[in-house]
Structure formats: structure tokens, C-alpha cells
PDB file of N, CA and C in Angstrom:
ATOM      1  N   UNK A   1     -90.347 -57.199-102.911  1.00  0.00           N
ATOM      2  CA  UNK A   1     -90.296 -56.857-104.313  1.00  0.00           C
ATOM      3  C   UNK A   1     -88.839 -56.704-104.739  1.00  0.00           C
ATOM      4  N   UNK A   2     -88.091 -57.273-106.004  1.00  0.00           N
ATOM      5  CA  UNK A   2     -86.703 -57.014-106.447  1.00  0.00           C
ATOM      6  C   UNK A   2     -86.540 -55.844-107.277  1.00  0.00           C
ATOM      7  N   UNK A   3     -85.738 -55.444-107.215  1.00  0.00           N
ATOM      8  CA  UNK A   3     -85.414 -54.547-108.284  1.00  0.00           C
ATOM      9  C   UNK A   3     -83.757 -54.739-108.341  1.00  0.00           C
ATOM     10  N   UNK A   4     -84.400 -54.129-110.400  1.00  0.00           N
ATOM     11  CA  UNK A   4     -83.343 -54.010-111.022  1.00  0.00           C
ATOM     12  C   UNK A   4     -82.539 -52.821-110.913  1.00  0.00           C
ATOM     13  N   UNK A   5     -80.967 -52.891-110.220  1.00  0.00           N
ATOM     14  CA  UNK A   5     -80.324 -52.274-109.904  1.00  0.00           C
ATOM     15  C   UNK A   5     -78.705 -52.191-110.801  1.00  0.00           C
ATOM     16  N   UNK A   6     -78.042 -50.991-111.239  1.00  0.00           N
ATOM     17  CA  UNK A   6     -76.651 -51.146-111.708  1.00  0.00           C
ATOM     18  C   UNK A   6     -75.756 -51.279-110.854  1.00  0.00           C
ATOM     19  N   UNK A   7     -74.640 -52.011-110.601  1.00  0.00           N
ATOM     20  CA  UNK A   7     -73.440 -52.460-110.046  1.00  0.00           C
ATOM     21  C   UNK A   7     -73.404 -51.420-109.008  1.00  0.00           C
ATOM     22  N   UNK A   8     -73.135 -50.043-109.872  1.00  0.00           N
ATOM     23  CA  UNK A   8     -73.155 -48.957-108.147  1.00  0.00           C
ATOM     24  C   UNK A   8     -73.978 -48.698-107.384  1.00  0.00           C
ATOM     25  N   UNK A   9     -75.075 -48.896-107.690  1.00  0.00           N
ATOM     26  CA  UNK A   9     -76.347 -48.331-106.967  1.00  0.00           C
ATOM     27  C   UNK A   9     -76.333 -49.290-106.170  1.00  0.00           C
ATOM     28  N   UNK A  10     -76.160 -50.896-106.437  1.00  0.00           N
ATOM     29  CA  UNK A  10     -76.101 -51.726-104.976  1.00  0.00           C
ATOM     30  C   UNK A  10     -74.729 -51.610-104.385  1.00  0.00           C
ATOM     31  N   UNK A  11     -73.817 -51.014-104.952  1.00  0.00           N
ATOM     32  CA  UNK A  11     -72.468 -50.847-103.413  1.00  0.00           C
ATOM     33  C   UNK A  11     -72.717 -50.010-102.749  1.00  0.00           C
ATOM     34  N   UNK A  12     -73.665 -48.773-103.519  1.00  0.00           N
ATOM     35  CA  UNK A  12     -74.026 -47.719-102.548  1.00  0.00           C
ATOM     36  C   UNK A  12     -75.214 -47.978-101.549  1.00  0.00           C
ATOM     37  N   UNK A  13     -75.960 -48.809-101.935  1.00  0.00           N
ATOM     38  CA  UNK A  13     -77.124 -49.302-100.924  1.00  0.00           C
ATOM     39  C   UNK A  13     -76.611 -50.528-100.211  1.00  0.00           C
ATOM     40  N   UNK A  14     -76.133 -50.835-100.283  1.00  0.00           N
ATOM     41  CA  UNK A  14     -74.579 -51.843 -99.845  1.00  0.00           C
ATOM     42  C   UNK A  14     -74.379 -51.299 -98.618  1.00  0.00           C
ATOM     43  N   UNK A  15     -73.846 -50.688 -98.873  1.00  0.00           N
ATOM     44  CA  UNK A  15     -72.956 -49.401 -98.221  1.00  0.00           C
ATOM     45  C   UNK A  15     -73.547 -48.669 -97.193  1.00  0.00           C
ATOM     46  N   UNK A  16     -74.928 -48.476 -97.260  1.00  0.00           N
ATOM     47  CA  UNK A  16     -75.783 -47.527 -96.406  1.00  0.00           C
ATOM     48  C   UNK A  16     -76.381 -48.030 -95.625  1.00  0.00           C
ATOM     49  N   UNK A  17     -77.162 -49.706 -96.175  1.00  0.00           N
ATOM     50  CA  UNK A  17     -77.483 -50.419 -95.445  1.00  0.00           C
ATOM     51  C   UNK A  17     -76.466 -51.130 -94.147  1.00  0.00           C
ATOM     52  N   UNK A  18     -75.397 -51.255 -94.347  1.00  0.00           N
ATOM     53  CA  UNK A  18     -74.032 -51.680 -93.576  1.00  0.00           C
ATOM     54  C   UNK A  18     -74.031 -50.764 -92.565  1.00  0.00           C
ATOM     55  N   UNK A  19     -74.381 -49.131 -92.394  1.00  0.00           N
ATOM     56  CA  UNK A  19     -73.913 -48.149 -91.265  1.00  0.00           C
ATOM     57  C   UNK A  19     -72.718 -46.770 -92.081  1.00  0.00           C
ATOM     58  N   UNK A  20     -72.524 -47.425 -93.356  1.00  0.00           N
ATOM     59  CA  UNK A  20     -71.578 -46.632 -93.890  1.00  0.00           C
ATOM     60  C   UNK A  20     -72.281 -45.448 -94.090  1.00  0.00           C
ATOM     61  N   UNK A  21     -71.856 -44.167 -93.407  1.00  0.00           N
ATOM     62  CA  UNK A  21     -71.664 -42.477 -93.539  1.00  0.00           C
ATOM     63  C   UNK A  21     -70.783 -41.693 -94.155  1.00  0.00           C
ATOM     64  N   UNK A  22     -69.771 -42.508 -94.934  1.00  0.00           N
ATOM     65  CA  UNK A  22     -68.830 -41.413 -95.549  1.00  0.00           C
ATOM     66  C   UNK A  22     -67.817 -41.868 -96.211  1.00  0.00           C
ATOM     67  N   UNK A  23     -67.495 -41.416 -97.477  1.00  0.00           N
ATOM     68  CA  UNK A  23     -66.935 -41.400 -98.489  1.00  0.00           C
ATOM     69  C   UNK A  23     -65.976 -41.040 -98.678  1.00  0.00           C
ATOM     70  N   UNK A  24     -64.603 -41.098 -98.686  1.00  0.00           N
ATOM     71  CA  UNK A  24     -63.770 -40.134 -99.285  1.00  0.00           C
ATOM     72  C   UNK A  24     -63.309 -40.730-100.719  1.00  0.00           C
ATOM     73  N   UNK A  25     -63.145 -40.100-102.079  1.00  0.00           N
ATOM     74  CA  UNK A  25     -62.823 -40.480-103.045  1.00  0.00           C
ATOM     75  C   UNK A  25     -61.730 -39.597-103.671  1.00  0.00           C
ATOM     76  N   UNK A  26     -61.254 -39.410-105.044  1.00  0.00           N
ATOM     77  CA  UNK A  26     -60.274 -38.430-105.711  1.00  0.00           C
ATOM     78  C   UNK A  26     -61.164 -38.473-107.259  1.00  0.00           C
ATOM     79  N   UNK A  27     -62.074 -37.452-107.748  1.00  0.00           N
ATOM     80  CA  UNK A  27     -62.860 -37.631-108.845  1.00  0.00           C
ATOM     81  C   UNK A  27     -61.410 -37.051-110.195  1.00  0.00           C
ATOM     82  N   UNK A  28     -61.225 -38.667-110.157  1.00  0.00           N
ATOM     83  CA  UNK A  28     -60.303 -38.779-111.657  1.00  0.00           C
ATOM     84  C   UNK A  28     -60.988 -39.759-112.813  1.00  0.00           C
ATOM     85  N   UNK A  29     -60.516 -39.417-113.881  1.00  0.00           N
ATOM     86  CA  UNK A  29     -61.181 -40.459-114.868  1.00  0.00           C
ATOM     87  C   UNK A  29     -60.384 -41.779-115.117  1.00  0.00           C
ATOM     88  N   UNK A  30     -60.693 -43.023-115.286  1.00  0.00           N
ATOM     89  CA  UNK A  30     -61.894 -43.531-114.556  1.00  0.00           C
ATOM     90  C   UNK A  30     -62.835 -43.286-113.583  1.00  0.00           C
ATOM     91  N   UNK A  31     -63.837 -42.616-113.333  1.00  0.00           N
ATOM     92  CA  UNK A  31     -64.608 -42.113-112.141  1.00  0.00           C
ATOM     93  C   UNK A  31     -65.580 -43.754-111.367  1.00  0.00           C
ATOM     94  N   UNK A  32     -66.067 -43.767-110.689  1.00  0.00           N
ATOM     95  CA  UNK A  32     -67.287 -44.878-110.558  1.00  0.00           C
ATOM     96  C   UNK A  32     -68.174 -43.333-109.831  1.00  0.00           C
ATOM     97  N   UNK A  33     -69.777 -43.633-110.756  1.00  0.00           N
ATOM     98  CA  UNK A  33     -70.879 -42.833-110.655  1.00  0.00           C
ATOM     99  C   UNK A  33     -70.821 -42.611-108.769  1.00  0.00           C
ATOM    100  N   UNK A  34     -70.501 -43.708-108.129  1.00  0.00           N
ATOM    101  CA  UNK A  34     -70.712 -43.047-106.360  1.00  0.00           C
ATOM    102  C   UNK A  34     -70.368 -42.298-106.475  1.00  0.00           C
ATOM    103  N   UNK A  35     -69.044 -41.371-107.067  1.00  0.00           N
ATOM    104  CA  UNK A  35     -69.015 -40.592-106.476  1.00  0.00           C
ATOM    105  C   UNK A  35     -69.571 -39.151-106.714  1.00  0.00           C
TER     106      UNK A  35
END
């Protein structure tokens, strides 16, 4: 089944699916919702 997904939600399932566990970011504006 597909689903409709926004740009972050597939880097983050991207991301999880790959083995990726961890994030480090700096929450400034411009933000992206991952974080």
C-alpha cells in the first residue's frame, strides 16, 4: 500500500529504515519539522 508522505516524514523513515539512531541538530529558524 503507498502512502502519501511530506518531504520529512520520508527522510525520517529514510533514516530509520537505514539503521539510523540519532540525531544531533541546533533548533534555529529555519527549523526542518525532524527535529
Amino acid at each position: 500500500m503507498k502512502q502519501l508522505v511530506s518531504g520529512n516524514d520520508a527522510i525520517f523513515q529514510g533514516a530509520i529504515r537505514a539503521g539510523a539512531r540519532y540525531f544531533a541538530g541546533y533548533p534555529i529558524t529555519p527549523s526542518s519539522e525532524i527535529l
